[in-house]
PDB file of N, CA and C in Angstrom:
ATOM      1  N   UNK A   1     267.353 -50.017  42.915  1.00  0.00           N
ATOM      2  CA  UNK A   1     266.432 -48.923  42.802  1.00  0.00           C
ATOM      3  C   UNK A   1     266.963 -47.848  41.862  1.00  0.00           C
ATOM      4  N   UNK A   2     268.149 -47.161  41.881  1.00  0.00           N
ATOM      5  CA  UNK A   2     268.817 -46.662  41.004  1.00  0.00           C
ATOM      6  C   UNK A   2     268.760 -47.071  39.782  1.00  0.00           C
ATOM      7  N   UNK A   3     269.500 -48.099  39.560  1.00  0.00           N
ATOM      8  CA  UNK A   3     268.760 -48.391  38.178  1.00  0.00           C
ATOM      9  C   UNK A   3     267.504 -48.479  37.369  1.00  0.00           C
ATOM     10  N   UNK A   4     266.540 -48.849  38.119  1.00  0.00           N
ATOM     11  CA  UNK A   4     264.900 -48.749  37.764  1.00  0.00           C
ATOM     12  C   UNK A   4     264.903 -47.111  37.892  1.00  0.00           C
ATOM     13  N   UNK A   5     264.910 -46.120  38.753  1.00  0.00           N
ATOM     14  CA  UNK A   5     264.828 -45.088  38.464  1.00  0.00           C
ATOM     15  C   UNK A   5     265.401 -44.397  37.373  1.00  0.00           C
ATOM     16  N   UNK A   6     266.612 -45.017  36.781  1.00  0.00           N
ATOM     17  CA  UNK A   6     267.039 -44.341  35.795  1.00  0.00           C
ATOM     18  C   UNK A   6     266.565 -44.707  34.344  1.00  0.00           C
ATOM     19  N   UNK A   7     265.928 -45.945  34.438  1.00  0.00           N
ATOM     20  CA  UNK A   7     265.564 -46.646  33.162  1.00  0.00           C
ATOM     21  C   UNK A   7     264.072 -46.198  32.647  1.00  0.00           C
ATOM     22  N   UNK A   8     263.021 -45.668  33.732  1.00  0.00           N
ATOM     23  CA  UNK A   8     261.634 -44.788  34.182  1.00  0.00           C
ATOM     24  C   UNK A   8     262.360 -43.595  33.208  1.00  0.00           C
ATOM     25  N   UNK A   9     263.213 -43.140  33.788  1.00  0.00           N
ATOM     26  CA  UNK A   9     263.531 -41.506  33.168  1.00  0.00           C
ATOM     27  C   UNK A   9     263.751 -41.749  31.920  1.00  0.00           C
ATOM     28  N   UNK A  10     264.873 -42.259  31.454  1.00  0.00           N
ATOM     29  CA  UNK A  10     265.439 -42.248  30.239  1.00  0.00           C
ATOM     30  C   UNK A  10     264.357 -42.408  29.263  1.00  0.00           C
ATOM     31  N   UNK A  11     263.187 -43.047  29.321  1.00  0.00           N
ATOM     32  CA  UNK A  11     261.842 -43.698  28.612  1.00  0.00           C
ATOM     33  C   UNK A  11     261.246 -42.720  28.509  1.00  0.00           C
ATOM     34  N   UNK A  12     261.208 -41.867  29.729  1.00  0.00           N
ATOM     35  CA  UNK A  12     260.378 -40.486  29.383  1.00  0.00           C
ATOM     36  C   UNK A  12     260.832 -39.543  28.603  1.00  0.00           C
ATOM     37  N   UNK A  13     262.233 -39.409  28.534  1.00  0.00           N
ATOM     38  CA  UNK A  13     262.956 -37.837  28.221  1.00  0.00           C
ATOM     39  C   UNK A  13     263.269 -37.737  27.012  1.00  0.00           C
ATOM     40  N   UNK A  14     263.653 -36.633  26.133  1.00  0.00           N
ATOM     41  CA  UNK A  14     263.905 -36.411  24.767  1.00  0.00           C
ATOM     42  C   UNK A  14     264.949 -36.790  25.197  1.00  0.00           C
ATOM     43  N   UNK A  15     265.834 -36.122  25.882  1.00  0.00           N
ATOM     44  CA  UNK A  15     267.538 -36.334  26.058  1.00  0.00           C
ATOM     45  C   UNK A  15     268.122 -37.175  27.080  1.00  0.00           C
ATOM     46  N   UNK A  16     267.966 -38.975  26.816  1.00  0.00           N
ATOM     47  CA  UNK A  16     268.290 -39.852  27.934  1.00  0.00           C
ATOM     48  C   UNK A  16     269.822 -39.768  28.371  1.00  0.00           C
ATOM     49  N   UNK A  17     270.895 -39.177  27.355  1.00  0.00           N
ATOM     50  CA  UNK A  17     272.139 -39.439  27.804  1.00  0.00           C
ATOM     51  C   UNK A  17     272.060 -37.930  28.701  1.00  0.00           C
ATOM     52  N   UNK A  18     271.189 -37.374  29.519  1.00  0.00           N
ATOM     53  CA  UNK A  18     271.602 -36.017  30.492  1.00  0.00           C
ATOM     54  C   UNK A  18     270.574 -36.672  31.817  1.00  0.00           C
ATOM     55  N   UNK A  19     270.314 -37.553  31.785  1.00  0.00           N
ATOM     56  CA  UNK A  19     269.439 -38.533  32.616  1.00  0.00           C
ATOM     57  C   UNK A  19     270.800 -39.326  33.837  1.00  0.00           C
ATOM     58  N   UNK A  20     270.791 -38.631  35.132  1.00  0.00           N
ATOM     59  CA  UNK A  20     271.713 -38.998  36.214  1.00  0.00           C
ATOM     60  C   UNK A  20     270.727 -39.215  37.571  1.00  0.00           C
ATOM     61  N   UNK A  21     271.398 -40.290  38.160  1.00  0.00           N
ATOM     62  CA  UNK A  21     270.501 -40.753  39.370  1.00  0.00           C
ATOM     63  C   UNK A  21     271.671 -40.622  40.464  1.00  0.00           C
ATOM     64  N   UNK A  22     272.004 -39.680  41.524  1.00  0.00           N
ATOM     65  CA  UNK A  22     272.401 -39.886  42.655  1.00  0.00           C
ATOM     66  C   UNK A  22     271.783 -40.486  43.962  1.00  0.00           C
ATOM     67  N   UNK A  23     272.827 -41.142  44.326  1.00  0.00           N
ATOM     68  CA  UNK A  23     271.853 -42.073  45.577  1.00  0.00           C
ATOM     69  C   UNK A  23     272.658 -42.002  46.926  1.00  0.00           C
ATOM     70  N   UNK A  24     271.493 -41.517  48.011  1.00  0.00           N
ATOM     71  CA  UNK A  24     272.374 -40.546  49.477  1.00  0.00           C
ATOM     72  C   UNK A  24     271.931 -41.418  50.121  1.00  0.00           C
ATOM     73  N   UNK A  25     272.740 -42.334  50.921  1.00  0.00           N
ATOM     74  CA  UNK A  25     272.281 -43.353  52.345  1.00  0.00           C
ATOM     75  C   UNK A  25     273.028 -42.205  53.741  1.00  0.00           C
ATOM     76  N   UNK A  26     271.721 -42.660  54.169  1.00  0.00           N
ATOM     77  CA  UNK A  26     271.875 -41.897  55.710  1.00  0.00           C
ATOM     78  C   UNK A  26     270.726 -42.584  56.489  1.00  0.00           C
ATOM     79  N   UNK A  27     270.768 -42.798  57.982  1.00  0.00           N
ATOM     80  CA  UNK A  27     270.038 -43.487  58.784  1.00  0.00           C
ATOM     81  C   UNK A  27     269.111 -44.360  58.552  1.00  0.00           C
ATOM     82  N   UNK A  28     269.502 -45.309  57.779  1.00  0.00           N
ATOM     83  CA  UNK A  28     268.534 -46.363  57.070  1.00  0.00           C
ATOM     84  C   UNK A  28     267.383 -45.888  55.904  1.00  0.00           C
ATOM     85  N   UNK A  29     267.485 -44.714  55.586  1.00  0.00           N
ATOM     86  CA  UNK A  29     266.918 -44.149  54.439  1.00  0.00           C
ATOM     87  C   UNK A  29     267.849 -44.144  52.899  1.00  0.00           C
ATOM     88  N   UNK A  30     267.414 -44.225  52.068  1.00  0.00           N
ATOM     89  CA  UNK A  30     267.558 -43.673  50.903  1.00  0.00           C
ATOM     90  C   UNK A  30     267.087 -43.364  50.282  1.00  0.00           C
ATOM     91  N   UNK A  31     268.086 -41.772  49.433  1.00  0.00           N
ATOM     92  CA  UNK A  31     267.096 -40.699  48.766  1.00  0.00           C
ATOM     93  C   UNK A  31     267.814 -40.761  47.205  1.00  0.00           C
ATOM     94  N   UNK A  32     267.208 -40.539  46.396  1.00  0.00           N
ATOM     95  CA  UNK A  32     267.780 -40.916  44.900  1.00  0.00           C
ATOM     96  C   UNK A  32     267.286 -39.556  44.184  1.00  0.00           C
ATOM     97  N   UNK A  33     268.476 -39.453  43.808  1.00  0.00           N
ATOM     98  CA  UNK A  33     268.091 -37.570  43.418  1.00  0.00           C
ATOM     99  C   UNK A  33     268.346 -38.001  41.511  1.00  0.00           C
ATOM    100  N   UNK A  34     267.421 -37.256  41.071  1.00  0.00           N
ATOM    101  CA  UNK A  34     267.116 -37.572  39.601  1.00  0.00           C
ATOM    102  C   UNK A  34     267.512 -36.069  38.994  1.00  0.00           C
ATOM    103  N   UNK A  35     268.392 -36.401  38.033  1.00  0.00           N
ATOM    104  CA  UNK A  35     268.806 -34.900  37.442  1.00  0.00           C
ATOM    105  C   UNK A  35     268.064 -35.593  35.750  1.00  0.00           C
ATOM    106  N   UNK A  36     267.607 -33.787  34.914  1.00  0.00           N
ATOM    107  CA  UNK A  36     267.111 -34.310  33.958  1.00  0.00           C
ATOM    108  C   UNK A  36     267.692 -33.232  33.053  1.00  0.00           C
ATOM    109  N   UNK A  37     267.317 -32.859  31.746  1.00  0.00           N
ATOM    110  CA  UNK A  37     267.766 -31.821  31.287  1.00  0.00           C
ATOM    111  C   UNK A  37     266.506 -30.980  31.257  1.00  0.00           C
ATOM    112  N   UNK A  38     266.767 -29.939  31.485  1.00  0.00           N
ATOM    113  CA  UNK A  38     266.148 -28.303  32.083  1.00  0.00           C
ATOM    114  C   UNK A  38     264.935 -28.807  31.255  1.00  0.00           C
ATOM    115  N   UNK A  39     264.637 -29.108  29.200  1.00  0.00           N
ATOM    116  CA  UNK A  39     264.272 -29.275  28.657  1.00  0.00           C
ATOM    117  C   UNK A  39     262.724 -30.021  28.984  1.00  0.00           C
ATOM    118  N   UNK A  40     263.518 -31.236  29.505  1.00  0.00           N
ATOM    119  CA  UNK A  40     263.156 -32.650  29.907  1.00  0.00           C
ATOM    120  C   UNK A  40     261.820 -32.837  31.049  1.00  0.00           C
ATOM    121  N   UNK A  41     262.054 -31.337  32.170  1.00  0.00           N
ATOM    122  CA  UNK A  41     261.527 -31.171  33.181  1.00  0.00           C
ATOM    123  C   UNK A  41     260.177 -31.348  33.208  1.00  0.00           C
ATOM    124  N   UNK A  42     259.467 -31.080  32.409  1.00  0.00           N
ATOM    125  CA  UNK A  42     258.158 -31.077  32.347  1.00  0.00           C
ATOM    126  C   UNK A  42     257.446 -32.489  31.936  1.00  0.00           C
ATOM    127  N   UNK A  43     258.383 -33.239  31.136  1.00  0.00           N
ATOM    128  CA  UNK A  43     258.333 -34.455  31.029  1.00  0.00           C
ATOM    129  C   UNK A  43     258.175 -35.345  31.992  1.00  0.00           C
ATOM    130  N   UNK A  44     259.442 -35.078  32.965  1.00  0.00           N
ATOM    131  CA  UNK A  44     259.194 -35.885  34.243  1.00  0.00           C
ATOM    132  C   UNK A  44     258.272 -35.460  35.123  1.00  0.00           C
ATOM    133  N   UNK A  45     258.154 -34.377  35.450  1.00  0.00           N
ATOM    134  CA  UNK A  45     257.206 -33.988  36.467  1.00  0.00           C
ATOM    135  C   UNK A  45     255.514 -34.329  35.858  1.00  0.00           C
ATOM    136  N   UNK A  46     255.355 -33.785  34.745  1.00  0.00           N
ATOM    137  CA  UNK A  46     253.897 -33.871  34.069  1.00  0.00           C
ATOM    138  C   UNK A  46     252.936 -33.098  34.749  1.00  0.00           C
ATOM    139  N   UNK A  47     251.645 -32.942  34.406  1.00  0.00           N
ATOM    140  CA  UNK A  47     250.445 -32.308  34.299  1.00  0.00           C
ATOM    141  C   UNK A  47     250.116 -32.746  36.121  1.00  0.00           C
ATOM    142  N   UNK A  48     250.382 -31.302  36.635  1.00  0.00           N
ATOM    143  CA  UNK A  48     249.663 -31.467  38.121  1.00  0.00           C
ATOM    144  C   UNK A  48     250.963 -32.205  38.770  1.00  0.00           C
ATOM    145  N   UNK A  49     251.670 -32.732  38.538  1.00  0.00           N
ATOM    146  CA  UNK A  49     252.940 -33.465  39.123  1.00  0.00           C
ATOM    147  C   UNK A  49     252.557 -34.882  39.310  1.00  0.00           C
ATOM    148  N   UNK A  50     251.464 -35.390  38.178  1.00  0.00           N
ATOM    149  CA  UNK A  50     250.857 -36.639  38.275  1.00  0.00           C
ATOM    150  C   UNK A  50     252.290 -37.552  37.868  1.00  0.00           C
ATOM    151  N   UNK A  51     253.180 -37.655  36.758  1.00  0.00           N
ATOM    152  CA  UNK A  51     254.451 -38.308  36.488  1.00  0.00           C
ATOM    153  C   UNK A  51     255.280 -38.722  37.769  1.00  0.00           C
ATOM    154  N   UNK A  52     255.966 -37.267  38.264  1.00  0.00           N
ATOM    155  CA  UNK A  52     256.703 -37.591  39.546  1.00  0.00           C
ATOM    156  C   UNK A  52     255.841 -38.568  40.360  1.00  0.00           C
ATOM    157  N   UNK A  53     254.753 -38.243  40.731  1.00  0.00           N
ATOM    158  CA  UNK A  53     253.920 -38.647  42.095  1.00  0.00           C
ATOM    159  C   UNK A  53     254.187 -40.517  41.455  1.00  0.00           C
ATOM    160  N   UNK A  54     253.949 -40.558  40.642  1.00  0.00           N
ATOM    161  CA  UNK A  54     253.326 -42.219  39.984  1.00  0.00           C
ATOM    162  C   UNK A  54     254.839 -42.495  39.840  1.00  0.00           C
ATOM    163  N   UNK A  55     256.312 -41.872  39.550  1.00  0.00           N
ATOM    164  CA  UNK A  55     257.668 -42.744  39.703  1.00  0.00           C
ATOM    165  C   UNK A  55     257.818 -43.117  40.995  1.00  0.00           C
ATOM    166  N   UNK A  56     257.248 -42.090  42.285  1.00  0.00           N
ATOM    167  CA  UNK A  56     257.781 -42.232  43.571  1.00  0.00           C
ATOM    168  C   UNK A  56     257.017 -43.237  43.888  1.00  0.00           C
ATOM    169  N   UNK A  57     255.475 -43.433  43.317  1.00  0.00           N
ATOM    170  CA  UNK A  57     254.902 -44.667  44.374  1.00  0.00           C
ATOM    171  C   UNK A  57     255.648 -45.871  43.461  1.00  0.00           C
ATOM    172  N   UNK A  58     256.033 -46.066  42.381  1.00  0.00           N
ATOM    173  CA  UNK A  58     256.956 -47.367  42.073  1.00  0.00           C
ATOM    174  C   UNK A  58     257.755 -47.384  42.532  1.00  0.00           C
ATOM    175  N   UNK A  59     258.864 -46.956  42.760  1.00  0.00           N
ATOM    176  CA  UNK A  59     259.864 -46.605  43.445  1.00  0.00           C
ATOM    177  C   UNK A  59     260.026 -47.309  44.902  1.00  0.00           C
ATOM    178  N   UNK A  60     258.715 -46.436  45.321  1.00  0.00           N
ATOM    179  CA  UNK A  60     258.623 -46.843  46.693  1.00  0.00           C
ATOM    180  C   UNK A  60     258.012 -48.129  47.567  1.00  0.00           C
ATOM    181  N   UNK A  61     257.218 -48.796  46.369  1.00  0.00           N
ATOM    182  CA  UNK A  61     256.829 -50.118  46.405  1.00  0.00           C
ATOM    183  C   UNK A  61     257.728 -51.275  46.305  1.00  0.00           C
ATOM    184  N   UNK A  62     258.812 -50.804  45.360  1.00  0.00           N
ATOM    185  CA  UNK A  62     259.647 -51.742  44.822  1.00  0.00           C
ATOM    186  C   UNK A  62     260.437 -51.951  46.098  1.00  0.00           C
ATOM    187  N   UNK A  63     261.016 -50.747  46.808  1.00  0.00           N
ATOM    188  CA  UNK A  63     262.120 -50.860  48.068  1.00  0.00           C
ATOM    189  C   UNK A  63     261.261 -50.995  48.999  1.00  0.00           C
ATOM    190  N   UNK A  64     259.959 -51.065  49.203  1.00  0.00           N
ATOM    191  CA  UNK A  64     259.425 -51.822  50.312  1.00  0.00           C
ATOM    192  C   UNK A  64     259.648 -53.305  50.629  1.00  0.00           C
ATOM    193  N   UNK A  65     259.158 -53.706  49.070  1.00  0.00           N
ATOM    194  CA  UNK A  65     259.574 -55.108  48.826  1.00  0.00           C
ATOM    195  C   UNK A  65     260.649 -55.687  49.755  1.00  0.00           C
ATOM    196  N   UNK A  66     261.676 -55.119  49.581  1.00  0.00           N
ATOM    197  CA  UNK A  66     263.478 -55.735  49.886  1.00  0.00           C
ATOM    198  C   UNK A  66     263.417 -54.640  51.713  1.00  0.00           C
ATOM    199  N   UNK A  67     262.132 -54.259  52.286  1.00  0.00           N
ATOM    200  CA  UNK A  67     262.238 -53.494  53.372  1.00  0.00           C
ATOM    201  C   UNK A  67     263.196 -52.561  53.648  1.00  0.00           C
ATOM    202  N   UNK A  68     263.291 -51.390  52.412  1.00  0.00           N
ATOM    203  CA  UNK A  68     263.912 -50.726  52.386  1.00  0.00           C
ATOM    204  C   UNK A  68     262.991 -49.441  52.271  1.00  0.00           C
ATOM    205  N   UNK A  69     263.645 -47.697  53.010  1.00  0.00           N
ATOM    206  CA  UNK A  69     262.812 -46.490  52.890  1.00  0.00           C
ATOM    207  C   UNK A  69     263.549 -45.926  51.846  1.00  0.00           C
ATOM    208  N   UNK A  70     262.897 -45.658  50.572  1.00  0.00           N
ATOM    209  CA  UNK A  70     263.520 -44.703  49.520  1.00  0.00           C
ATOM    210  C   UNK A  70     262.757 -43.932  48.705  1.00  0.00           C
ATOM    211  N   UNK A  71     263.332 -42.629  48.884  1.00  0.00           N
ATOM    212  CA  UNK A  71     262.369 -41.558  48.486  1.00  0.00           C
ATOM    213  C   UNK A  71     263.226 -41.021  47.313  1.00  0.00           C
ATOM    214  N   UNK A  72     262.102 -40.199  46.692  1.00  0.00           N
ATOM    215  CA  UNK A  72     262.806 -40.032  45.353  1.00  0.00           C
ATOM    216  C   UNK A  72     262.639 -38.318  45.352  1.00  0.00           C
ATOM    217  N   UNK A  73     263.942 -37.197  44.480  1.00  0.00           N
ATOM    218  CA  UNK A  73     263.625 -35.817  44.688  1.00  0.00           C
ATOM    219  C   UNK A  73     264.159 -35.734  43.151  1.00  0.00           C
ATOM    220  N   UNK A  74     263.310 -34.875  42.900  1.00  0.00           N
ATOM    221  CA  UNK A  74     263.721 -34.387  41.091  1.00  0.00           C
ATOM    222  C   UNK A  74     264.183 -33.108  41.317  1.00  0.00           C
ATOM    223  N   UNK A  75     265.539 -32.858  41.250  1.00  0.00           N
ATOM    224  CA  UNK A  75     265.747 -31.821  41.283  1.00  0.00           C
ATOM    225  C   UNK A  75     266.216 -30.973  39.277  1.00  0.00           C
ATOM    226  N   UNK A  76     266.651 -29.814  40.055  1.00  0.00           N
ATOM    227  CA  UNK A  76     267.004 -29.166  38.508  1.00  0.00           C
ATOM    228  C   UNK A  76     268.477 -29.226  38.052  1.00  0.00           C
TER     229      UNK A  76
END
């Protein structure tokens, strides 16, 4: 999942080498925290937060697949 999340970003962003995916396991969840450059932000998020919304439902389809919970947070 990490990797697909990071390969989504890098495609979107002017600046792919500031493109970092941390990944937090805790109680059978995982959360994959997406860092972008400040720049970049609007890129990932997009118009209405339609971008983010449409990485998390891939995201979240993909780790259903393998019956896994993973949520995705874009932080700054």
């Amino acid at each position: 999942m990490k990797e697909l999340l990071a390969y989504v970003a890098k495609n979107l962003v002017d600046h792919p080498d500031a493109v970092t995916v941390n990944q937090i396991d805790s109680d059978g969840e995982t959360v994959l925290e997406l860092h972008v450059a400040q720049e970049d932000m609007g890129k990932v998020i997009g118009r209405q937060g339609r971008i983010a919304k449409e990485i998390r439902t891939l995201i979240r389809s993909v780790a259903q697949r393998s019956g896994k919970k993973v949520f995705v947070e874009i932080v700054d």
